[in-house]
Protein backbone atom coordinates (compact mmCIF):
# COMPACT_ATOMS: atom_id res chain seq x y z
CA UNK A 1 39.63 68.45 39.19
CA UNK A 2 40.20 72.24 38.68
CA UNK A 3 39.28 75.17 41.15
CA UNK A 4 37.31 77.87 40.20
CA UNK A 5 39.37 80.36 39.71
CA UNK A 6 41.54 77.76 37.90
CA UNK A 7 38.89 76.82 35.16
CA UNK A 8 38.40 80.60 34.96
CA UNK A 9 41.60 81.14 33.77
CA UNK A 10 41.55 78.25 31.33
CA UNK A 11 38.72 79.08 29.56
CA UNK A 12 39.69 82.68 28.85
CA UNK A 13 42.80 82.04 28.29
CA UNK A 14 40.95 80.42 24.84
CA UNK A 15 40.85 83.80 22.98
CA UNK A 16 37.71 84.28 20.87
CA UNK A 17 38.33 86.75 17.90
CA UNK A 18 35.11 87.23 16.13
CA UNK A 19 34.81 88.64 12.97
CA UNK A 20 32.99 91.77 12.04
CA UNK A 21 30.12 92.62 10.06
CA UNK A 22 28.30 95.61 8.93
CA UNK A 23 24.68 95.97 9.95
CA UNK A 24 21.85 98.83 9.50
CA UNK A 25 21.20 101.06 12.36
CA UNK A 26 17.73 99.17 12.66
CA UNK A 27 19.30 95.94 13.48
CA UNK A 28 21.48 97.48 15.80
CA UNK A 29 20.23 96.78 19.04
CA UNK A 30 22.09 94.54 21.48
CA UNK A 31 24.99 94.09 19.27
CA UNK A 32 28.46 95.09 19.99
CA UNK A 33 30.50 97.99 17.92
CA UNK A 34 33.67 96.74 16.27
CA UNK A 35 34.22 100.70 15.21
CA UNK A 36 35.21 103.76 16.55
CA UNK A 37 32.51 106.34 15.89
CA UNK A 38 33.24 109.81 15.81
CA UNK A 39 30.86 112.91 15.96
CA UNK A 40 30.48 114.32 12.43
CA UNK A 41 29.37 118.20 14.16
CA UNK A 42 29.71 119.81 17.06
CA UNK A 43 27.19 118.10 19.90
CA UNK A 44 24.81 120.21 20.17
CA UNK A 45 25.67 122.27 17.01
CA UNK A 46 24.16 125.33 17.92
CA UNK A 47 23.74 127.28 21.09
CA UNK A 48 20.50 125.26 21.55
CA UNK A 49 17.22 127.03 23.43
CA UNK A 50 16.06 124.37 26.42
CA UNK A 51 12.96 125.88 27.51
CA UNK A 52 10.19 127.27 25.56
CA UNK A 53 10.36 130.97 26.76
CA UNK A 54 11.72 134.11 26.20
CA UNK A 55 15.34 134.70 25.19
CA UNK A 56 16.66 138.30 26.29
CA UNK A 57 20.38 139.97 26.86
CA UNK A 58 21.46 139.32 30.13
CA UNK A 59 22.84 143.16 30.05
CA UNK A 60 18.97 143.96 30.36
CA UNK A 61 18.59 141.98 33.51
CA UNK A 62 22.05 143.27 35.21
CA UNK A 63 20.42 146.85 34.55
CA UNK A 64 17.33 146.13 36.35
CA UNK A 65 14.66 146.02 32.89
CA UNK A 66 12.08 143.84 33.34
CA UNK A 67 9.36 144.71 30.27
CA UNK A 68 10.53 143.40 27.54
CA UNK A 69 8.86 144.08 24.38
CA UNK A 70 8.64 141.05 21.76
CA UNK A 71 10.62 141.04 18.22
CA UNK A 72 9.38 138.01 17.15
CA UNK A 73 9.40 134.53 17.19
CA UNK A 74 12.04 131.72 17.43
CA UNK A 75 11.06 127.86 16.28
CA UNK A 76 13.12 125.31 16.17
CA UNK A 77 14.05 124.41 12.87
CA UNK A 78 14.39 127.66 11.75
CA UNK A 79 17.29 130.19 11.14
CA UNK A 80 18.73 131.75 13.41
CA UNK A 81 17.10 135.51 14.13
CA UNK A 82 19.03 138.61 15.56
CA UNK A 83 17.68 140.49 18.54
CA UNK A 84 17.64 144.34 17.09
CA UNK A 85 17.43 145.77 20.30
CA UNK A 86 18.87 144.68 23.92
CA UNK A 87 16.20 145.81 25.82
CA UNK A 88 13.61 143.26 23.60
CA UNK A 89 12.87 140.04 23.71
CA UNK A 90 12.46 137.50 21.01
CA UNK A 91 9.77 134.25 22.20
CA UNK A 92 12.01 131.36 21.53
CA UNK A 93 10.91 127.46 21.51
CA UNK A 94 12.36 124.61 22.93
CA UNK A 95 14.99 123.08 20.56
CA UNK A 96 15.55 126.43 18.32
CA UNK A 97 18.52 128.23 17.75
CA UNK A 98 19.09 130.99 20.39
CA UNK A 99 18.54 134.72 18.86
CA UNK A 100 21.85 136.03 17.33
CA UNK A 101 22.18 139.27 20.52
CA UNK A 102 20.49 137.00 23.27
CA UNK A 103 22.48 134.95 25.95
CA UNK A 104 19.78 134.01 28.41
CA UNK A 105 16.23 132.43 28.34
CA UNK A 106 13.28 133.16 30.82
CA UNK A 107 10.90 130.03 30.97
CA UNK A 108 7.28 131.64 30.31
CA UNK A 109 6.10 130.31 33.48
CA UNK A 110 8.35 133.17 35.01
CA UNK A 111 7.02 135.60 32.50
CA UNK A 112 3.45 137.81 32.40
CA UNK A 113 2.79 138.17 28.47
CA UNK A 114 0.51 141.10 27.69
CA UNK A 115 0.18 143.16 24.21
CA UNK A 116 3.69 142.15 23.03
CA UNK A 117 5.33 142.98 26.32
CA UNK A 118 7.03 139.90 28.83
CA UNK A 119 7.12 141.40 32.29
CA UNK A 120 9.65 138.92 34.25
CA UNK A 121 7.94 137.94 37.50
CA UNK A 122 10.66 136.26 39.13
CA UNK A 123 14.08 137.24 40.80
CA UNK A 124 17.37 135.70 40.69
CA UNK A 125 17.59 135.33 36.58
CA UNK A 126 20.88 133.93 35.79
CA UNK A 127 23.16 134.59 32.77
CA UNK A 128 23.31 131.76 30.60
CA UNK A 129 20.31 130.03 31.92
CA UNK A 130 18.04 127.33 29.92
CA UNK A 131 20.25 127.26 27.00
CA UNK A 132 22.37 123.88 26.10
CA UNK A 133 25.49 125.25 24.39
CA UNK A 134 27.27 124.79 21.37
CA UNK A 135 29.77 121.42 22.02
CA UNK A 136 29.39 121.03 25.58
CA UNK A 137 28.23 117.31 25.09
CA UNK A 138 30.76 116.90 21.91
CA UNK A 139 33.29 118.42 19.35
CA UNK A 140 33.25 117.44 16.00
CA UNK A 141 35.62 114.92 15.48
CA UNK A 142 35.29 113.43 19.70
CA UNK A 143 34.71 110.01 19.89
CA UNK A 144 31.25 109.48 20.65
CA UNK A 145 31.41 105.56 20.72
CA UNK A 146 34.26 103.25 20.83
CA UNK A 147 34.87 99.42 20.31
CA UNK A 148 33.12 96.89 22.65
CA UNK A 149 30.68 99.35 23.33
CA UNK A 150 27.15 97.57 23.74
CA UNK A 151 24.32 99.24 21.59
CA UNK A 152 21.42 99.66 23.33
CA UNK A 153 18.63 101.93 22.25
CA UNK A 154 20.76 105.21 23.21
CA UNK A 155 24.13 104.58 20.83
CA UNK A 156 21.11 103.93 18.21
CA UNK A 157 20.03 107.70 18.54
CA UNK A 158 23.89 108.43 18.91
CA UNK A 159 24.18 106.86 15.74
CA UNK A 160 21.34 108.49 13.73
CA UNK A 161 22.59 111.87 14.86
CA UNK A 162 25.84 111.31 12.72
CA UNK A 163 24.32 109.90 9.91
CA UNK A 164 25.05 106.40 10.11
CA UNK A 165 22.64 104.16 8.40
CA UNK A 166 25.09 101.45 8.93
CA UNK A 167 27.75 100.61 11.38
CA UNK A 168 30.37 97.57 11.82
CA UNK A 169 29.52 95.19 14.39
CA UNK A 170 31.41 92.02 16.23
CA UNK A 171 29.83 88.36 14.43
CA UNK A 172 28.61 86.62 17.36
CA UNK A 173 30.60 82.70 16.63
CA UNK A 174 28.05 80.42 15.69
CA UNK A 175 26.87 78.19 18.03
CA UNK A 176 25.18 74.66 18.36
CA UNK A 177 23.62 73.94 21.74
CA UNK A 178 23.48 69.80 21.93
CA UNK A 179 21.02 68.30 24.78
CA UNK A 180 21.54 64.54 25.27
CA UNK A 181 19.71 62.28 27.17
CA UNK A 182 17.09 59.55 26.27
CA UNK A 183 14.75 60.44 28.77
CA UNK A 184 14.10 63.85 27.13
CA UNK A 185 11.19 64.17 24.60
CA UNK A 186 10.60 67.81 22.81
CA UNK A 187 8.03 70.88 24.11
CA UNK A 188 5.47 69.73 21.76
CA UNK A 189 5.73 65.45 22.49
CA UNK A 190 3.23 64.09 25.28
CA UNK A 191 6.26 62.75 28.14
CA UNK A 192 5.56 59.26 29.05
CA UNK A 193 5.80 58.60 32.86
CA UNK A 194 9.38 57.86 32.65
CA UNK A 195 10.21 60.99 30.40
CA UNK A 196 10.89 64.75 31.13
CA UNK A 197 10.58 67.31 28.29
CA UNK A 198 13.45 69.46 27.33
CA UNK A 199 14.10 73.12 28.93
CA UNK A 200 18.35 73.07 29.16
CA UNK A 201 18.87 73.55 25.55
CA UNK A 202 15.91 76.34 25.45
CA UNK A 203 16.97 78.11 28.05
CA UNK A 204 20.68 78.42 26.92
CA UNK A 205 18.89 79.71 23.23
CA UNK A 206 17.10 82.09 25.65
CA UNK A 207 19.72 83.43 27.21
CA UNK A 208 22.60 83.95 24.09
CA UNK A 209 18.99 85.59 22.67
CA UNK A 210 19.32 88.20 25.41
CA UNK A 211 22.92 88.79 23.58
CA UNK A 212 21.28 89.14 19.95
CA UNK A 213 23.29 85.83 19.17
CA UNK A 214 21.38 82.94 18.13
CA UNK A 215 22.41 79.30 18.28
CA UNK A 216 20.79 76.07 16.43
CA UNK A 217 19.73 73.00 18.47
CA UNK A 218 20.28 69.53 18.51
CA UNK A 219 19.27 66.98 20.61
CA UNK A 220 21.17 63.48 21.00
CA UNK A 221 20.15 59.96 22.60
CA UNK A 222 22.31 58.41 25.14
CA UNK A 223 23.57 55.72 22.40
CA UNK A 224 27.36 56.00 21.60
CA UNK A 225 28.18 55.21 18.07
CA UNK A 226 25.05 57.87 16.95
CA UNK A 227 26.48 60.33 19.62
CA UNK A 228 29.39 59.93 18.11
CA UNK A 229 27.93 60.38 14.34
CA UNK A 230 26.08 63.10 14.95
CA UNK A 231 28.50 65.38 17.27
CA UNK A 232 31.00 64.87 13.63
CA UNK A 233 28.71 66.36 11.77
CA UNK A 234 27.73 69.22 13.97
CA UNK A 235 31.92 70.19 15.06
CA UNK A 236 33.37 70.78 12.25
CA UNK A 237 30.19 73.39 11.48
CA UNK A 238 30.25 75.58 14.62
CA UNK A 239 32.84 78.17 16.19
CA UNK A 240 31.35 77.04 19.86
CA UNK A 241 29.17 73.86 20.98
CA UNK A 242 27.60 73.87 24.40
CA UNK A 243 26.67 70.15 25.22
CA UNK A 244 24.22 69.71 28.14
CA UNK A 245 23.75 65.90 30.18
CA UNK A 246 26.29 62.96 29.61
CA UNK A 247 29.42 64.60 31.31
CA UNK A 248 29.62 63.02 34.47
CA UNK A 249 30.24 59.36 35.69
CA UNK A 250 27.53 57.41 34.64
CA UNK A 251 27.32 54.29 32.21
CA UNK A 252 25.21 56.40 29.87
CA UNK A 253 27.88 59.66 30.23
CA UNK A 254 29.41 59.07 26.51
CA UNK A 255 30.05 62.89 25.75
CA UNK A 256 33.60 63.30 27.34
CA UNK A 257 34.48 59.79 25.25
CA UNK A 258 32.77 60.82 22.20
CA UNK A 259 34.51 64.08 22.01
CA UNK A 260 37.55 62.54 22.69
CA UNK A 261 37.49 60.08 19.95
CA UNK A 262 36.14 63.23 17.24
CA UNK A 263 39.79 65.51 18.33
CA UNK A 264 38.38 67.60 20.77
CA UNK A 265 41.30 68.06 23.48
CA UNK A 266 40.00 67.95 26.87
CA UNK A 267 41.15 71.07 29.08
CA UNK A 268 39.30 70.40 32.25
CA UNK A 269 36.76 67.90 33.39
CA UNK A 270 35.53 68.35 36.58
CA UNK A 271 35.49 71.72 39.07
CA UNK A 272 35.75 71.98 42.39
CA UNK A 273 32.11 73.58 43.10
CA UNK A 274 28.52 72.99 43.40
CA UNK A 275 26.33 72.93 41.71
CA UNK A 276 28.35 72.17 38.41
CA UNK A 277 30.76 69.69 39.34
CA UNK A 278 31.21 67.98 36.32
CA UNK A 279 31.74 70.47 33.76
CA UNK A 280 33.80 69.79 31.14
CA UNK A 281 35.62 72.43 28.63
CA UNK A 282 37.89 71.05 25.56
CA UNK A 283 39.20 72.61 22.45
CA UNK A 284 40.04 72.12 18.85
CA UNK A 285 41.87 73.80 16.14
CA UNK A 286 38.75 75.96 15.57
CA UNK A 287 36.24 75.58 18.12
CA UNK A 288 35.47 75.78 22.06
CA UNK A 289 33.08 73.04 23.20
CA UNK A 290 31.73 73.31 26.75
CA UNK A 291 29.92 69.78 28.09
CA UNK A 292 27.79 71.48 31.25
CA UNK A 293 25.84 69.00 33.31
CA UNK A 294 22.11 67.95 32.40
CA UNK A 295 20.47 69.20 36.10
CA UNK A 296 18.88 72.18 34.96
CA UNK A 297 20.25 74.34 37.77
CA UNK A 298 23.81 73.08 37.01
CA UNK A 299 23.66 74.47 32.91
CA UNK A 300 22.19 77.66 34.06
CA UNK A 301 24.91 78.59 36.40
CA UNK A 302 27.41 77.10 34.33
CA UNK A 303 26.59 79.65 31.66
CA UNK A 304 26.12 82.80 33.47
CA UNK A 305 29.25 81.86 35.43
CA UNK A 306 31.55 80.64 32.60
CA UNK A 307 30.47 80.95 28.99
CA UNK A 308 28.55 84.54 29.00
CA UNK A 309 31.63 86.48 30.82
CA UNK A 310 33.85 84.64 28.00
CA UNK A 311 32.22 85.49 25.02
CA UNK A 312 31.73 88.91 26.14
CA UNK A 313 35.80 89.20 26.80
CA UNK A 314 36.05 88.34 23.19
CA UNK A 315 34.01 91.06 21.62
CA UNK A 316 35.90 93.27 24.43
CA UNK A 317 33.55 93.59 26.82
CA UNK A 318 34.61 93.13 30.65
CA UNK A 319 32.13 91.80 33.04
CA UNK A 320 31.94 94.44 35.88
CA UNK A 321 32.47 92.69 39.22
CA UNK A 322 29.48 92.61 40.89
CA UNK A 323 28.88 91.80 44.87
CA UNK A 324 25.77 91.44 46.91
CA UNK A 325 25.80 90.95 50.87
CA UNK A 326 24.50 87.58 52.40
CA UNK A 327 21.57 88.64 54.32
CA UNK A 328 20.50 85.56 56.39
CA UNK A 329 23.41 82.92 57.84
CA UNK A 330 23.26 80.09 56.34
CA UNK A 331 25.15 76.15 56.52
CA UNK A 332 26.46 74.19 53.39
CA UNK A 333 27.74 70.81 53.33
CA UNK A 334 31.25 70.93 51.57
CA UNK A 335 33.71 72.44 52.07
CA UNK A 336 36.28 71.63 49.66
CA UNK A 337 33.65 72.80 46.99
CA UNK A 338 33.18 76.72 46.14
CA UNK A 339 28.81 76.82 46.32
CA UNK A 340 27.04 78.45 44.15
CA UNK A 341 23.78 79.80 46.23
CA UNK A 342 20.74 80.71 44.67
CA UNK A 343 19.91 84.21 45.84
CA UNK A 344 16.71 86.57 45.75
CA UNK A 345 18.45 89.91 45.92
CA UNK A 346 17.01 93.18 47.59
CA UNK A 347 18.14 96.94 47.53
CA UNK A 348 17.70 98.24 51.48
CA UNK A 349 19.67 100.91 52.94
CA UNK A 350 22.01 101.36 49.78
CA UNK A 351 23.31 98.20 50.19
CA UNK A 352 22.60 95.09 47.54
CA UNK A 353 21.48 91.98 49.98
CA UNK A 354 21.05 88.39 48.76
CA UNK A 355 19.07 86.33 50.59
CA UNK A 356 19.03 82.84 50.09
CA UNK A 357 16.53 80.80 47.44
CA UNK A 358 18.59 77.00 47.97
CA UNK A 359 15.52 75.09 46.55
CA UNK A 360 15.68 71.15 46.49
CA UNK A 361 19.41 70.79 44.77
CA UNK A 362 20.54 71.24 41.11
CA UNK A 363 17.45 69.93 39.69
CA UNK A 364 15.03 72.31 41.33
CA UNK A 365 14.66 74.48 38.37
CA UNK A 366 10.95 76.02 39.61
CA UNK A 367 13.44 77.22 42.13
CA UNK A 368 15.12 79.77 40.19
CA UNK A 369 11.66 81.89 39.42
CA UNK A 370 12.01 83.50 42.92
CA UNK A 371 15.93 83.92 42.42
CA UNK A 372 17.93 86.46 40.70
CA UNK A 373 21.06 85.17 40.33
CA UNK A 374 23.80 83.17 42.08
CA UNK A 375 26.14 83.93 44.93
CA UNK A 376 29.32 82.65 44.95
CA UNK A 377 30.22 81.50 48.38
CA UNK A 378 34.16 80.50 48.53
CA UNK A 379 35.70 76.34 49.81
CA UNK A 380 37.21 76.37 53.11
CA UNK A 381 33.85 76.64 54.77
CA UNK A 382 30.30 75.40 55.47
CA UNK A 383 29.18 77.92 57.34
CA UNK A 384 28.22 81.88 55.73
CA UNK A 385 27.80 84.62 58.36
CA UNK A 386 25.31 87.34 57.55
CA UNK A 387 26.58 90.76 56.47
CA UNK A 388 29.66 89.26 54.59
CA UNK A 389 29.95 90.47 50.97
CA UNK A 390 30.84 88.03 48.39
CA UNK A 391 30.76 87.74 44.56
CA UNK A 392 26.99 88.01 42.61
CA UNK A 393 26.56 86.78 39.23
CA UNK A 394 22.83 87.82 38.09
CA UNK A 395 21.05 86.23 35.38
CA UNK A 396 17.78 87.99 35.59
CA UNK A 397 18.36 91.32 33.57
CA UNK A 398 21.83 90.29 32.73
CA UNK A 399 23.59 90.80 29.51
């Protein structure tokens, strides 16, 4: 049996190198960027108007004017004009190029506009104000995105500003998600008293969904020689295979056996925390195969915990630490085991408190609607005094 920290280590230290491919800027979303990308213009590329006003030299202002007659008219999207004389005014919109002469706009709720003249009602004008200028956000050639950057809905607009219809993006590995168990029937099947229906291998599909990478899935009885059929078909055709039920100690556990007997080298079976005791990781030539345990609550810590931080390391993406401050006190029997608590958490007062959700055990999966992710409370111990920080892994809203 391996700590924590220990089957940490050994899981990352199984590097993941995906590949790359090359998407449209409509697919983008949630993907990763395997590219630099650099601004193709200065950001913004023109001293840029941010108020619909009036744009005026500031020299006017510093002399005391405060009628200025109107030139014309500035709209975005059209060239830029040229103020003819610095004691006018030219109306500009929001978005257009400031007036060629003008350094300072006056929003036209601080103007009276009568017959062509803008009479500035308001004191305390400032040179340079409402205008976004040339490069302040970029310069041509900056880096604007890098490599492991997530895209959410902002890098898209990043990226249609420079032109990219298409950018390179990490390959998620391709993954096959295994349930086993007899007992378990499928969504649409009618369970028979002695039956549950399937949710493990759903809700791992679920949640790689929520990192735009899919995964096929396959469900196995608790029968050995087809176990051990099947699971050679599906190996040698998937870069990672997350197994949930058969990895513990009972006389229907086959899948540490099975994947014994099909080459899979066994790194760890068995970690020193709860829920999730029985995990099992192991390795081939080409492929990472995680066996979690069937209780529902089990797999979806086991995931959050141990497979979502590690594929993200491989696309380059480090986890940010997160904490969250035990808000109630609270006893746990074990402790030589690290607990993983079920937590409803709660901004008050600028801090981030967790307050407990335990539920009925690792099967409780109802339980984990009115949680939002798991604390992890360290072995040593069995009782957790209120107001102690300690390590939060979310799964609602995570990525």
């Amino acid at each position: 049996m391996v700590s924590v920290p220990e089957a940490t280590r050994l899981i990352h230290e199984v590097i993941y190198r995906p590949g790359m491919e090359r998407i449209k800027i409509e697919q983008a979303e949630g993907r990763v960027l395997a590219e630099q990308v650099k601004a193709d213009r200065d950001f913004p590329p023109f001293d840029r108007v941010a108020m619909d006003g009036i744009a005026v030299a500031y020299s006017a202002i510093e002399e005391g004017w405060e009628g200025f007659r109107v030139e014309g008219l500035q709209p975005a999207g059209q060239p830029r004009l040229t103020l003819k004389n610095d004691k006018n005014c030219i109306e500009v919109m929001t978005g257009a190029m400031l007036p060629i002469g003008c350094d300072t706009v006056i929003r036209y709720e601080d103007v009276i506009l009568v017959n062509d003249i803008a009479k500035v009602k308001v004191k305390g004008i400032e040179r340079g104000q409402s205008i976004h200028t040339r490069a302040t956000d970029a310069r041509r050639g900056d880096t604007i995105l890098d490599v492991g950057q997530r895209i959410s809905t902002s890098e898209v607009a990043l990226l249609a500003s420079v032109g990219r219809l298409e950018t390179d993006v990490f390959r998620f590995p391709k993954v096959a998600i295994v349930s086993t168990g007899t007992e378990l029937v499928d969504i649409h099947d009618r369970p028979q008293p002695h039956q549950i229906r399937r949710s493990n291998s759903y809700a791992l599909q679920a949640a790689l969904q929520s990192m735009a990478c899919s995964a096929d899935l396959f469900h196995l009885a608790d029968e050995r020689n087809a176990m051990e059929r099947e699971l050679g078909k599906i190996l040698p055709l998937y870069d990672v295979i997350i197994l949930t039920g058969g990895v513990s100690k009972g006389k229907f556990d086959f899948v540490p056996a099975v994947l014994d007997s099909l080459g899979v080298t066994t790194v760890f079976h068995q970690v020193s925390q709860k829920p999730g005791k029985p995990l099992f990781f192991g390795t081939t030539k080409k492929q990472a195969v995680f066996g979690l345990p069937g209780n529902p609550v089990s797999t979806f810590m086991c995931f959050y915990r141990y497979i979502r931080p590690w594929l993200l390391t491989g696309m380059g993406i480090q986890s940010v630490p997160s904490s969250a401050i035990l808000a109630e006190d609270i006893t746990l029997k074990g402790g030589d085991l690290t607990h993983f608590l079920q937590v409803h958490v709660a901004f008050e007062g600028g801090r981030q408190l967790a307050y407990p959700r335990p539920g009925g055990g690792s099967g409780d999966f109802a339980n984990l609607r009115q949680a939002d992710g798991f604390l992890e409370l360290p072995m040593g111990q069995t009782e957790y005094k209120s107001g102690q920080a300690y390590p939060y892994i979310p799964f609602r809203g995570a990525y």
